[in-house]
N, C-alpha and C. Protein backbone atom coordinates (compact mmCIF):
# COMPACT_ATOMS: atom_id res chain seq x y z
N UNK A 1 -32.65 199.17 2.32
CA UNK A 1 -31.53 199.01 3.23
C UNK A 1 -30.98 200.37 3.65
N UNK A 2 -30.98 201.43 2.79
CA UNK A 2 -30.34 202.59 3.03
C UNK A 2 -31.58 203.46 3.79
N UNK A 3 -32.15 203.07 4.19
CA UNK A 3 -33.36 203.46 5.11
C UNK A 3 -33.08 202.93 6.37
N UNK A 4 -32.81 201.65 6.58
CA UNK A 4 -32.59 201.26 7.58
C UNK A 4 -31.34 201.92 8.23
N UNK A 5 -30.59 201.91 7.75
CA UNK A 5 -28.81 202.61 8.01
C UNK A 5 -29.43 204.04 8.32
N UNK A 6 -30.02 204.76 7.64
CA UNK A 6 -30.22 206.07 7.66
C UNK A 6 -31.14 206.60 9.02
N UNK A 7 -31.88 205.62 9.34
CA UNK A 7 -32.94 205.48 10.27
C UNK A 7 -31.94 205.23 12.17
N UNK A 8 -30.88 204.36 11.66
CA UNK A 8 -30.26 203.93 12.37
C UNK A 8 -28.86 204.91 13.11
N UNK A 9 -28.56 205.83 11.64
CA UNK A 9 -27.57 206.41 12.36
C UNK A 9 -28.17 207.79 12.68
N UNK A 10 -29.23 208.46 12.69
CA UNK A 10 -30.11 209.43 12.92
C UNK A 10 -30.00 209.18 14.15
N UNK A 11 -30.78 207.79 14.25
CA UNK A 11 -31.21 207.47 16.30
C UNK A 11 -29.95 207.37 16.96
N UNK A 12 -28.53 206.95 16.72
CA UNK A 12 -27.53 206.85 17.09
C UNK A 12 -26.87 208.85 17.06
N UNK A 13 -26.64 209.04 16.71
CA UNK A 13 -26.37 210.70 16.42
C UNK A 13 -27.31 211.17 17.71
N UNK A 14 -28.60 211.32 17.60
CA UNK A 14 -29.62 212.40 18.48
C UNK A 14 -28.87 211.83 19.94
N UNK A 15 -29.33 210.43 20.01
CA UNK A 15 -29.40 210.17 21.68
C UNK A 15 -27.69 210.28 22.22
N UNK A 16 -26.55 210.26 21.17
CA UNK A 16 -25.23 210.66 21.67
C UNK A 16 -25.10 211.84 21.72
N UNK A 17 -25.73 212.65 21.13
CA UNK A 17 -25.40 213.85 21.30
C UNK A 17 -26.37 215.08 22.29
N UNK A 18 -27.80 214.14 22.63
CA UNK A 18 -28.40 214.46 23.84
C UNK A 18 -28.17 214.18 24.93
N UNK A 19 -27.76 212.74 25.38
CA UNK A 19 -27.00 212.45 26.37
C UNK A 19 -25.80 212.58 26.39
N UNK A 20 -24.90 213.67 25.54
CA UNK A 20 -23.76 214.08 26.11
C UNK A 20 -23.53 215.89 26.68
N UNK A 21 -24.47 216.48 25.82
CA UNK A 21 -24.99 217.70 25.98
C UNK A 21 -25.99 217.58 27.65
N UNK A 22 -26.60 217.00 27.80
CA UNK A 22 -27.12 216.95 29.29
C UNK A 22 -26.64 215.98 30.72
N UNK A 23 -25.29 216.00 30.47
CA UNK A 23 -24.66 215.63 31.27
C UNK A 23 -23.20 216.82 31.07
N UNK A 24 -23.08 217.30 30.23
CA UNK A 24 -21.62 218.36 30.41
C UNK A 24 -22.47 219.71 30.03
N UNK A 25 -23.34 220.30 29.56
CA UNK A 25 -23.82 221.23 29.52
C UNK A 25 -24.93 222.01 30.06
N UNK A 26 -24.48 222.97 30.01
CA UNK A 26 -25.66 223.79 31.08
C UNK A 26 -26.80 224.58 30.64
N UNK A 27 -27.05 223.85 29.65
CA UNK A 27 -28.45 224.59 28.78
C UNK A 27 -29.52 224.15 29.19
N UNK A 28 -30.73 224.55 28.80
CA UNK A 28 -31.91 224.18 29.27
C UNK A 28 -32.57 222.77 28.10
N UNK A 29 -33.63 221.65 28.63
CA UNK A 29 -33.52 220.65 27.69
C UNK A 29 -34.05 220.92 26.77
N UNK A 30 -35.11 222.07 26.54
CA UNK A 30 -35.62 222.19 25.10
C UNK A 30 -33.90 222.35 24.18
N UNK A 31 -33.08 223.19 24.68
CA UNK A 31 -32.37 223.47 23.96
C UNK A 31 -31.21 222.21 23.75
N UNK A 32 -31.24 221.22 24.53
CA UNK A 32 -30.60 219.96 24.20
C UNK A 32 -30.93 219.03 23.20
N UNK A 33 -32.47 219.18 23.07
CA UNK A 33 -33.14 218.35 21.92
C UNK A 33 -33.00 218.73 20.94
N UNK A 34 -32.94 220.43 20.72
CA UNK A 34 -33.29 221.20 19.46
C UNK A 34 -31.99 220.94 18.73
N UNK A 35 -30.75 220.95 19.62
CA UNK A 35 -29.28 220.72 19.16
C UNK A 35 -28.80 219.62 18.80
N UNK A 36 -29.51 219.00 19.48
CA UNK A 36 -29.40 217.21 19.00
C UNK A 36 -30.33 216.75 17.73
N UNK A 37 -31.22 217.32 17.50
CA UNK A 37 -32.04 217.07 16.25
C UNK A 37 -31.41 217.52 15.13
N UNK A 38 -31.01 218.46 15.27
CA UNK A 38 -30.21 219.35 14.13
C UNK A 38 -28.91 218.97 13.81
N UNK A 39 -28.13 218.31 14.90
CA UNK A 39 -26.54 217.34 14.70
C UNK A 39 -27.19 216.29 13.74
N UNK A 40 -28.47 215.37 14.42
CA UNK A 40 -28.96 214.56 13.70
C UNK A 40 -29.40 214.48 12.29
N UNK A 41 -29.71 215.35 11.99
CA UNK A 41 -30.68 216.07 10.57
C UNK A 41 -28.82 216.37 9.75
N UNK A 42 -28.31 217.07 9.84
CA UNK A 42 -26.78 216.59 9.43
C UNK A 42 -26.09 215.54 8.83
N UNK A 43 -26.12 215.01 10.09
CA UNK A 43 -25.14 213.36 10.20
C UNK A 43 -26.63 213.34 8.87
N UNK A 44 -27.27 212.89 8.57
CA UNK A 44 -28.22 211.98 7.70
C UNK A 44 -28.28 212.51 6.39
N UNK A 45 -28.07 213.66 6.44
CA UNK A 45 -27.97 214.63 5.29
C UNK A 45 -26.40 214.00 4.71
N UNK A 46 -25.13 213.92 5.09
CA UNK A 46 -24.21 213.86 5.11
C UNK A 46 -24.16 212.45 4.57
N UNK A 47 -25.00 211.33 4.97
CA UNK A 47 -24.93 209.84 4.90
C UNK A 47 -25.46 210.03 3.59
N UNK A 48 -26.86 210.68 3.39
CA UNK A 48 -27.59 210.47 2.02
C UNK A 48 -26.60 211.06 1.05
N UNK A 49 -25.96 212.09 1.04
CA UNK A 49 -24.85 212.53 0.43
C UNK A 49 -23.86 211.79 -0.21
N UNK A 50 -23.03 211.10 0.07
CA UNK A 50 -22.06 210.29 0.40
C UNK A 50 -22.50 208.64 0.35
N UNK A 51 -23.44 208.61 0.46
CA UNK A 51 -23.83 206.59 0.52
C UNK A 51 -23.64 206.79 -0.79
N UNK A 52 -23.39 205.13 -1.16
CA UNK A 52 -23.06 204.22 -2.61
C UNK A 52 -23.94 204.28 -3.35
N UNK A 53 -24.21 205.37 -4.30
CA UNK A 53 -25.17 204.98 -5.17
C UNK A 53 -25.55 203.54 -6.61
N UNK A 54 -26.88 202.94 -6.36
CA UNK A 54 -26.62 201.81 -7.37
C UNK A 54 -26.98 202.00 -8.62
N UNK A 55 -26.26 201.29 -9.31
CA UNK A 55 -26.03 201.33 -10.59
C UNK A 55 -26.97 200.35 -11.10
């Protein structure tokens, strides 16, 4: 389950933060993806961190 969530808020993170970066910013798109992968790689780092571990 924590795969699925993890899987889920990865894909949710990249594509908000690629489609908000290439509509207000003026970078080039390699550099939209590279920034959005790396917000992404974060946010998931942050979830695995922090999720409920079971007992």
């Amino acid at each position: 389950m924590h795969l699925i969530f993890g899987v889920l808020i990865f894909t949710v993170v990249a594509l908000f933060v690629y489609l908000t970066l290439i509509s207000y910013a003026p970078f080039a798109e390699t550099v939209n993806v590279i920034v959005a992968l790396i917000l992404a790689f974060v946010a998931e780092y942050i979830y695995m961190k922090y999720r409920p571990q079971p007992e």
